[in-house]
N, C-alpha and C. Protein backbone atom coordinates (compact mmCIF):
# COMPACT_ATOMS: atom_id res chain seq x y z
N UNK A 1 -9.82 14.88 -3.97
CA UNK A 1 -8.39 14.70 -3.85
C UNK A 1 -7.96 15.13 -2.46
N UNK A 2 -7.03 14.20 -2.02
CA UNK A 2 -6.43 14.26 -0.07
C UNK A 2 -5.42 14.18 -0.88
N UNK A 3 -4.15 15.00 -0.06
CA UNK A 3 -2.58 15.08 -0.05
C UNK A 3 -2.41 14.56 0.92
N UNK A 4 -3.43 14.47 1.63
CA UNK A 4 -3.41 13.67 3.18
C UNK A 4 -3.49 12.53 3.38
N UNK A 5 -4.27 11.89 2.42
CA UNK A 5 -4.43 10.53 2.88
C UNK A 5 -3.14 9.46 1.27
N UNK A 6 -2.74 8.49 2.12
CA UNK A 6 -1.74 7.52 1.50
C UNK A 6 -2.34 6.97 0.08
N UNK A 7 -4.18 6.40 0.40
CA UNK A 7 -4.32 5.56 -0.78
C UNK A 7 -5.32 6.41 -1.85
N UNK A 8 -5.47 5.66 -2.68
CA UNK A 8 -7.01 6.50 -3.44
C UNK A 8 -8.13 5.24 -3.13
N UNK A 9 -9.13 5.59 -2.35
CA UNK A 9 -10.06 4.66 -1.75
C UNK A 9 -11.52 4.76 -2.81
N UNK A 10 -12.08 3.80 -2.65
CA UNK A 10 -13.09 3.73 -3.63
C UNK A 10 -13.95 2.92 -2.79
N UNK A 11 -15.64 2.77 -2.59
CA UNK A 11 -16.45 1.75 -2.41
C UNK A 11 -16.14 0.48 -2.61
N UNK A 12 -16.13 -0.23 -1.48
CA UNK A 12 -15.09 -1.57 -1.12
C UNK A 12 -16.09 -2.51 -2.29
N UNK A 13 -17.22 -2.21 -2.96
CA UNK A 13 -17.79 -3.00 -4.18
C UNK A 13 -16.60 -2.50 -5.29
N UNK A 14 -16.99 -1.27 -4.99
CA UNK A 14 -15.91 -0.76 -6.47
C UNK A 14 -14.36 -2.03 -6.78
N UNK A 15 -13.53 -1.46 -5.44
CA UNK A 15 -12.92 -2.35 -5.76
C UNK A 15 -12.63 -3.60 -5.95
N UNK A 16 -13.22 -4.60 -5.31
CA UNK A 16 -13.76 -5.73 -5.23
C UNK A 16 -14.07 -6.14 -7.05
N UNK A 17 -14.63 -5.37 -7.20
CA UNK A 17 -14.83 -5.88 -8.85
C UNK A 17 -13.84 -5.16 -9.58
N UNK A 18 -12.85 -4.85 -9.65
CA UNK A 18 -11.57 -3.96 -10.24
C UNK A 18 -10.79 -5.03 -10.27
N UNK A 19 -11.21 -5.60 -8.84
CA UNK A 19 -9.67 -6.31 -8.59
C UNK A 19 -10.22 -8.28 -9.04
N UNK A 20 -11.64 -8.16 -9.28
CA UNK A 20 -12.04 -9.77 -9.32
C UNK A 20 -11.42 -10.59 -10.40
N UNK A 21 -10.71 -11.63 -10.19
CA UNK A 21 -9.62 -12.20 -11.80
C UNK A 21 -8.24 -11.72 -10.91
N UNK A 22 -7.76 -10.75 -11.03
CA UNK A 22 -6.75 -10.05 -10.76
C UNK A 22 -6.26 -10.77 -9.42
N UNK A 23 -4.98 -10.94 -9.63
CA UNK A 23 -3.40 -11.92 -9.14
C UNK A 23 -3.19 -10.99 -7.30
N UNK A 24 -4.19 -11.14 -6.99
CA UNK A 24 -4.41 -10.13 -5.32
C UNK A 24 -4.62 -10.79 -4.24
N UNK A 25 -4.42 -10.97 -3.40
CA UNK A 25 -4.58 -10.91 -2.05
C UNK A 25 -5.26 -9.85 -1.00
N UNK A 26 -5.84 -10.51 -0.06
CA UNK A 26 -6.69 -9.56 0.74
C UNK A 26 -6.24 -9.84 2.34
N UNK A 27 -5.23 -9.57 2.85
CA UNK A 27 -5.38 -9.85 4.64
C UNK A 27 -5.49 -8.87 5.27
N UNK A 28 -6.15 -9.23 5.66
CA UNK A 28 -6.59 -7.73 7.10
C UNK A 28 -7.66 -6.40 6.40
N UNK A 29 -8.00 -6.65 5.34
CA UNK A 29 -9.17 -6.16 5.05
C UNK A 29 -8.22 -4.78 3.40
N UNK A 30 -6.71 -5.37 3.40
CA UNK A 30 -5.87 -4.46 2.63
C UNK A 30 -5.73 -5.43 1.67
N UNK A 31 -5.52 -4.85 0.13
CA UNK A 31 -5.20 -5.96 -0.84
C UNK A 31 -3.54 -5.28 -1.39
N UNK A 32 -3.29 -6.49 -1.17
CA UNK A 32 -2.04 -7.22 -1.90
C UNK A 32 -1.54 -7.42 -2.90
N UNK A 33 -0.45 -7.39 -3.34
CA UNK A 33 0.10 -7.95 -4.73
C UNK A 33 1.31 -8.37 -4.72
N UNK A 34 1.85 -9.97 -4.95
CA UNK A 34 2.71 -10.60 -5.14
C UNK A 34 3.47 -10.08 -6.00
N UNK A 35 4.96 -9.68 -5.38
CA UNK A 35 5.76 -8.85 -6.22
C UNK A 35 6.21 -9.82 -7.87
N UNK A 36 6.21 -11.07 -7.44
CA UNK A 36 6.12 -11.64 -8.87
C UNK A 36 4.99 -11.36 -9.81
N UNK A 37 3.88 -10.80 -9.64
CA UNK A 37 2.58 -10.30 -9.99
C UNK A 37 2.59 -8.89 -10.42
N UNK A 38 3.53 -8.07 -9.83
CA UNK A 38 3.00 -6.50 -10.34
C UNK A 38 2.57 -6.16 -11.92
N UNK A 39 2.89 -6.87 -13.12
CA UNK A 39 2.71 -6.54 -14.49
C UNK A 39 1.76 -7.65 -14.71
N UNK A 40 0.89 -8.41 -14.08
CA UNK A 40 -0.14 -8.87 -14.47
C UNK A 40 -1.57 -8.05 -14.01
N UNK A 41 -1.44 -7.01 -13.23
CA UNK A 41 -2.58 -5.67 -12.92
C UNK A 41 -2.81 -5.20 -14.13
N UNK A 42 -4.24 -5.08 -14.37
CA UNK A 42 -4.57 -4.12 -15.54
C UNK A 42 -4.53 -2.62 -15.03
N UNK A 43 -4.32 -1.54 -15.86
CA UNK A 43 -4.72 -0.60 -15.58
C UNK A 43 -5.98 0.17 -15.19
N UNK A 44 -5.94 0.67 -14.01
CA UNK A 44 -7.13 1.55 -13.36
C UNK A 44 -7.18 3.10 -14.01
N UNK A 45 -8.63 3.37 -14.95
CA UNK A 45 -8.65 4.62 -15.38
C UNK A 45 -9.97 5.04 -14.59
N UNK A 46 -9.83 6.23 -14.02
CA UNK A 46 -10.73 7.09 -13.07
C UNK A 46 -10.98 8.18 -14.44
N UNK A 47 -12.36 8.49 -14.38
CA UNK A 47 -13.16 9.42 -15.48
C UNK A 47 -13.15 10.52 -14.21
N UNK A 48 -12.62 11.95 -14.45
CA UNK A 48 -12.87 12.99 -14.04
C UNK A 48 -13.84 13.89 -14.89
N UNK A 49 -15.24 14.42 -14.99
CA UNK A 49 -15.30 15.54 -15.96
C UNK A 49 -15.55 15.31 -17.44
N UNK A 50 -15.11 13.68 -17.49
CA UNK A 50 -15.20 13.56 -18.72
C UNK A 50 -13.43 13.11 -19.29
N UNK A 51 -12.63 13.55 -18.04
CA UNK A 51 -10.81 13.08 -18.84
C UNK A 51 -10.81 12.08 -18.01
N UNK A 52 -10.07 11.00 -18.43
CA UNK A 52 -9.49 9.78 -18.28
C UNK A 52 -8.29 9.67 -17.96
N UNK A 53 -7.82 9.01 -16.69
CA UNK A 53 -6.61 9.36 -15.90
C UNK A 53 -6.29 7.45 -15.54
N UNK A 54 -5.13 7.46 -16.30
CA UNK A 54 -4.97 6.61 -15.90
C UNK A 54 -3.61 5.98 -14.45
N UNK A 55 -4.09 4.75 -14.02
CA UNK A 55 -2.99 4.41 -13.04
C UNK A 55 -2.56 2.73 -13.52
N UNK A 56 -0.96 2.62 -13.90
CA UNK A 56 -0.63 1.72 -14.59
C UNK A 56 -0.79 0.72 -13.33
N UNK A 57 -0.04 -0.52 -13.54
CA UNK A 57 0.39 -1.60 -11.96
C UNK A 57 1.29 -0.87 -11.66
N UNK A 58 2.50 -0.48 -12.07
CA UNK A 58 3.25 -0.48 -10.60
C UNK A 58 3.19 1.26 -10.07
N UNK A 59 2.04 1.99 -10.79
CA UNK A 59 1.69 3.17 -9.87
C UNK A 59 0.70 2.64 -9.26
N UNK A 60 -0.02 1.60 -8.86
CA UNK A 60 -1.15 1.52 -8.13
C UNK A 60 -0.35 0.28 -6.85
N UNK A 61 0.77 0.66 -6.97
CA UNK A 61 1.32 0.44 -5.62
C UNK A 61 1.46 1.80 -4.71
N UNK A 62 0.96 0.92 -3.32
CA UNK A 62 0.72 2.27 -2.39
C UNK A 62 1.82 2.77 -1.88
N UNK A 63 3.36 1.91 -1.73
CA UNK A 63 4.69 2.21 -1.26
C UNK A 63 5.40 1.22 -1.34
N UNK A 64 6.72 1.63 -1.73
CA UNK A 64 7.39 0.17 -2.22
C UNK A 64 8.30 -0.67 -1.13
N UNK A 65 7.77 -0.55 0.15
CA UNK A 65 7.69 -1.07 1.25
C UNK A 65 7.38 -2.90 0.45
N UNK A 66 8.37 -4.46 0.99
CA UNK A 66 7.91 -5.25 0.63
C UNK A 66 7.35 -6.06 2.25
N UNK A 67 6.46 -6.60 2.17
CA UNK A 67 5.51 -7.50 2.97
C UNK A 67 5.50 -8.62 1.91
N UNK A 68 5.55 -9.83 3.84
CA UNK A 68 6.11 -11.38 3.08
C UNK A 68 5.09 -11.71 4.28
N UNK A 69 4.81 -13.53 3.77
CA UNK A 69 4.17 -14.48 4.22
C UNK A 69 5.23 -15.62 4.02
N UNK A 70 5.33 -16.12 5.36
CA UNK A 70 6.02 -17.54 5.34
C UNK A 70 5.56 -19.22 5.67
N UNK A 71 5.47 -19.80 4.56
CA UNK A 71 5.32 -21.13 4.79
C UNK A 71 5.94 -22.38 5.03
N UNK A 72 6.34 -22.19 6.26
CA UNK A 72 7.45 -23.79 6.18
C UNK A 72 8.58 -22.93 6.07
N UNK A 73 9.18 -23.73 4.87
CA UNK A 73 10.80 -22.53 4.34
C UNK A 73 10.62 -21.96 3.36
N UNK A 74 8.87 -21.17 2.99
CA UNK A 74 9.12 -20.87 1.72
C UNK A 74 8.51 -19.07 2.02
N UNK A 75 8.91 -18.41 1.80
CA UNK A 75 8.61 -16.79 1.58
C UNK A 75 7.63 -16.34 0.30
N UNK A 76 6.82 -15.25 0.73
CA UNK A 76 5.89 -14.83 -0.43
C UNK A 76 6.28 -13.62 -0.08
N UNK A 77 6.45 -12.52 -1.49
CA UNK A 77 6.70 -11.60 -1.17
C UNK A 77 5.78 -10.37 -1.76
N UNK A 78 5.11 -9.54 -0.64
CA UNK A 78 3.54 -8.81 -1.79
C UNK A 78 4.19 -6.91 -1.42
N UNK A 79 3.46 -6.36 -2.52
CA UNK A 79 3.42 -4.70 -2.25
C UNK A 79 2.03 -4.94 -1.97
N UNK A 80 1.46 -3.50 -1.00
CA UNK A 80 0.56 -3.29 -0.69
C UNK A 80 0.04 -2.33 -1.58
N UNK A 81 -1.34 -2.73 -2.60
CA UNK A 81 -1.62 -2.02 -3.70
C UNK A 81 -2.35 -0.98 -2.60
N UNK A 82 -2.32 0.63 -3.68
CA UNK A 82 -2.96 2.17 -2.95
C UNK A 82 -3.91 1.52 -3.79
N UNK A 83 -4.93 0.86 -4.09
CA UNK A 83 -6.67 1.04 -4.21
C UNK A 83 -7.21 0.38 -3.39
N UNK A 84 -7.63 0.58 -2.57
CA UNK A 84 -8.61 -0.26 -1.35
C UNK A 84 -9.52 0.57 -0.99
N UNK A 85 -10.59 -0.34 -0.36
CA UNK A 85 -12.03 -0.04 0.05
C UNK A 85 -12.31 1.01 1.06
N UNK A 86 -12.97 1.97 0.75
CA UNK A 86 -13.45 2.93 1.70
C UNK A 86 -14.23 2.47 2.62
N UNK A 87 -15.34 1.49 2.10
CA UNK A 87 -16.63 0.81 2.92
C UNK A 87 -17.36 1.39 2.47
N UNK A 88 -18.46 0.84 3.43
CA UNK A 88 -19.77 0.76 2.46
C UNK A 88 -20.53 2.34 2.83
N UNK A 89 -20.03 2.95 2.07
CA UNK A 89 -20.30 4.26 1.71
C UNK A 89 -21.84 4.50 1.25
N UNK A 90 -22.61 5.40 2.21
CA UNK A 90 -24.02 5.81 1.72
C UNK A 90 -24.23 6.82 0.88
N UNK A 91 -25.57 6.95 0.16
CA UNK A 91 -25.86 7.55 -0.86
C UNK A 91 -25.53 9.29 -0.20
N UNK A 92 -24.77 10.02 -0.88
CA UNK A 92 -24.75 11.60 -0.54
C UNK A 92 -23.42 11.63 0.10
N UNK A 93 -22.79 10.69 0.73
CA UNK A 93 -21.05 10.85 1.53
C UNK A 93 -20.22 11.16 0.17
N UNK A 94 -19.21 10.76 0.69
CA UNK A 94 -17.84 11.02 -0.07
C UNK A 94 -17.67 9.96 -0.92
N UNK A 95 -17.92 9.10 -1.90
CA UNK A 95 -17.73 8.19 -2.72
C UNK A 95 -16.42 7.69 -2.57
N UNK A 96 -15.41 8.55 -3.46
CA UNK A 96 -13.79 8.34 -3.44
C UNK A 96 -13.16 9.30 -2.75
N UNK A 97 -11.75 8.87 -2.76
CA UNK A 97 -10.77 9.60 -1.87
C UNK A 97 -9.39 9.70 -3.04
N UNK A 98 -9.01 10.46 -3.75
CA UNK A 98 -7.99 10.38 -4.37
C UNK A 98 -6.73 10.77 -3.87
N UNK A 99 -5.71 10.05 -3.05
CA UNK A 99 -4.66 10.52 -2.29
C UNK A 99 -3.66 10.08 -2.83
N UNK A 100 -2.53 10.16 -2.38
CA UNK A 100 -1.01 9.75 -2.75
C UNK A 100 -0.84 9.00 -4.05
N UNK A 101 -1.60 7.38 -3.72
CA UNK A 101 -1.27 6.75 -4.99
C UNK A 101 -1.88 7.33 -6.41
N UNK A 102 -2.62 8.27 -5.95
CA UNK A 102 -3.47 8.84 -7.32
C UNK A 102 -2.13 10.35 -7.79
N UNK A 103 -2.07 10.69 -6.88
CA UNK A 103 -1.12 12.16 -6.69
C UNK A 103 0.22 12.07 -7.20
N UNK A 104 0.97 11.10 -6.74
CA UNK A 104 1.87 10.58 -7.27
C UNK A 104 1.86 10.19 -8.99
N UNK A 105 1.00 10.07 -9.52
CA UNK A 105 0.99 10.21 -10.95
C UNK A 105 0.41 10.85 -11.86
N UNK A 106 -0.08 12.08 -11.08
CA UNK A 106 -0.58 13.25 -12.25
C UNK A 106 -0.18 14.39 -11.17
N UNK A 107 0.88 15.52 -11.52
CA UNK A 107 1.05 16.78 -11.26
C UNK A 107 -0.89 17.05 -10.61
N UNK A 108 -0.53 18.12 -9.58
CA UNK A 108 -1.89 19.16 -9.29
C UNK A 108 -1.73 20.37 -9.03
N UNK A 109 -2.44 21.28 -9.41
CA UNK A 109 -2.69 22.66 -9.61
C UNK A 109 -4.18 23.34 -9.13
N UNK A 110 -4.12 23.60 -8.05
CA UNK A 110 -5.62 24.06 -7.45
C UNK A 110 -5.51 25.57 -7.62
N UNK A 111 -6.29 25.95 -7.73
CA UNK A 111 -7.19 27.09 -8.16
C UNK A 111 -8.35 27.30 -7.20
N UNK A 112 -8.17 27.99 -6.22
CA UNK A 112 -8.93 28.21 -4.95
C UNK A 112 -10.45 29.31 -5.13
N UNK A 113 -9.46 29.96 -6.47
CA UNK A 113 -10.89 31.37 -6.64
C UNK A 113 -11.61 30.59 -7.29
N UNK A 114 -11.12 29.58 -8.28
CA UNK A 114 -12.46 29.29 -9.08
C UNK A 114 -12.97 27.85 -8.54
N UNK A 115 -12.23 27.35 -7.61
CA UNK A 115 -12.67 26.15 -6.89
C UNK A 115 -12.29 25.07 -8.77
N UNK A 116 -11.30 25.23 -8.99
CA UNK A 116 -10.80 23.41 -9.82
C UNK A 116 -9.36 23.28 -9.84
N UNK A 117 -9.23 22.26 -10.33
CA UNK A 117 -8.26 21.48 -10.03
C UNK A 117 -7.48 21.09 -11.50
N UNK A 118 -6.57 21.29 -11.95
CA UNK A 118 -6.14 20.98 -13.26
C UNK A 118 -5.16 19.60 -12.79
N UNK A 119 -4.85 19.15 -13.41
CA UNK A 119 -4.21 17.26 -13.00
C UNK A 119 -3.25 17.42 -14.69
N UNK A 120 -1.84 16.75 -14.59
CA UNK A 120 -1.13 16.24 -15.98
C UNK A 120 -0.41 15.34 -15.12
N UNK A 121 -0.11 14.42 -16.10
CA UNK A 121 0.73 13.34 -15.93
C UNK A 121 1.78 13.58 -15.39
N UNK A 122 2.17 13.03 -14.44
CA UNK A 122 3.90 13.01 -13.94
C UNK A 122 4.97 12.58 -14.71
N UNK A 123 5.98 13.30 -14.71
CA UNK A 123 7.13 12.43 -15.75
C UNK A 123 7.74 11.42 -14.94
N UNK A 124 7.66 11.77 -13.63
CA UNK A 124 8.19 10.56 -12.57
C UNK A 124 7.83 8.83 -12.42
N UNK A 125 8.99 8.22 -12.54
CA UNK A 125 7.84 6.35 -12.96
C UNK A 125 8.43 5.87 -11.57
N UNK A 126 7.24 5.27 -11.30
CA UNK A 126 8.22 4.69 -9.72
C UNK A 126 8.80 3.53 -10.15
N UNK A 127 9.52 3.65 -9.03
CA UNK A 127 10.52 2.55 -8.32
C UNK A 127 10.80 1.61 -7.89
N UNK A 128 10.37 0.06 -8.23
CA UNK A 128 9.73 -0.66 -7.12
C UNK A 128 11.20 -1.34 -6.28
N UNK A 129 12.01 -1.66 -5.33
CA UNK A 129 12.86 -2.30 -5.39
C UNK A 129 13.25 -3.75 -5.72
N UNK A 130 14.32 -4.21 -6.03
CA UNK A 130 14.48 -5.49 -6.89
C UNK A 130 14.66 -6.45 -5.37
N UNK A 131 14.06 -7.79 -5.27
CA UNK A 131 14.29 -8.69 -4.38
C UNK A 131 15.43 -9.68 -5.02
N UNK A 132 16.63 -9.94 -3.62
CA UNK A 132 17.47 -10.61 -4.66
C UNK A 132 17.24 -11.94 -3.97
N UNK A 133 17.88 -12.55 -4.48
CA UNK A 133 17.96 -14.10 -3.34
C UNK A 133 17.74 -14.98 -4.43
């Protein structure tokens, strides 16, 4: 777990197959989601220890910042999903990175003498803003 870093990153295979089927976009090496799309994401559950933590669609948006693509006269409008690829991560590095978009939906409680980490659900539901037009 990073307080530091924005997304929760995973082995760019990992996600790649999380996200394969799934209503996404990829430019610039970041994946996407068509704000008409956010409730067609399945939920992402990360196994800690043995507990199961889950991240619904619209917490596995990384900020509710909207990014558009224009064709002609027509607008696409995407959130930038928080699960994207760390890269190709070798055997013994850091696997995952659990930051913001993970943090943002489970409370944390570190415990420095005994080195763990206790995690509960947030009562907080985000926000996404409404596009009008």
């Amino acid at each position: 777990m990073d307080s530091g870093t924005t997304l929760a990153l995973f082995p760019n295979s990992v996600v790649a197959s999380f996200y394969k089927g799934a209503p996404v976009s990829l430019f610039s090496g970041s994946y996407y989601v068509k704000v008409t799309d956010v409730a067609k994401l399945k939920p992402l559950v990360i196994t800690i220890s043995g507990n199961k933590f889950t991240l619904s669609a619209q917490q596995q948006i990384a900020n509710p910042t909207v990014y558009y693509t224009k064709s002609g006269n027509v607008y696409t409008y995407y959130y930038q999903l928080g699960i994207q690829g760390l890269g190709n991560v070798n055997a013994g590095s850091v696997s995952i990175i659990l930051g913001d978009t993970f943090l943002k939906a489970y409370y944390s409680v570190y415990d420095y003498k005994t080195a763990q980490v206790g995690l509960a659900p947030s009562v907080v539901k985000p926000k996404l803003p409404k596009l009008s037009g």
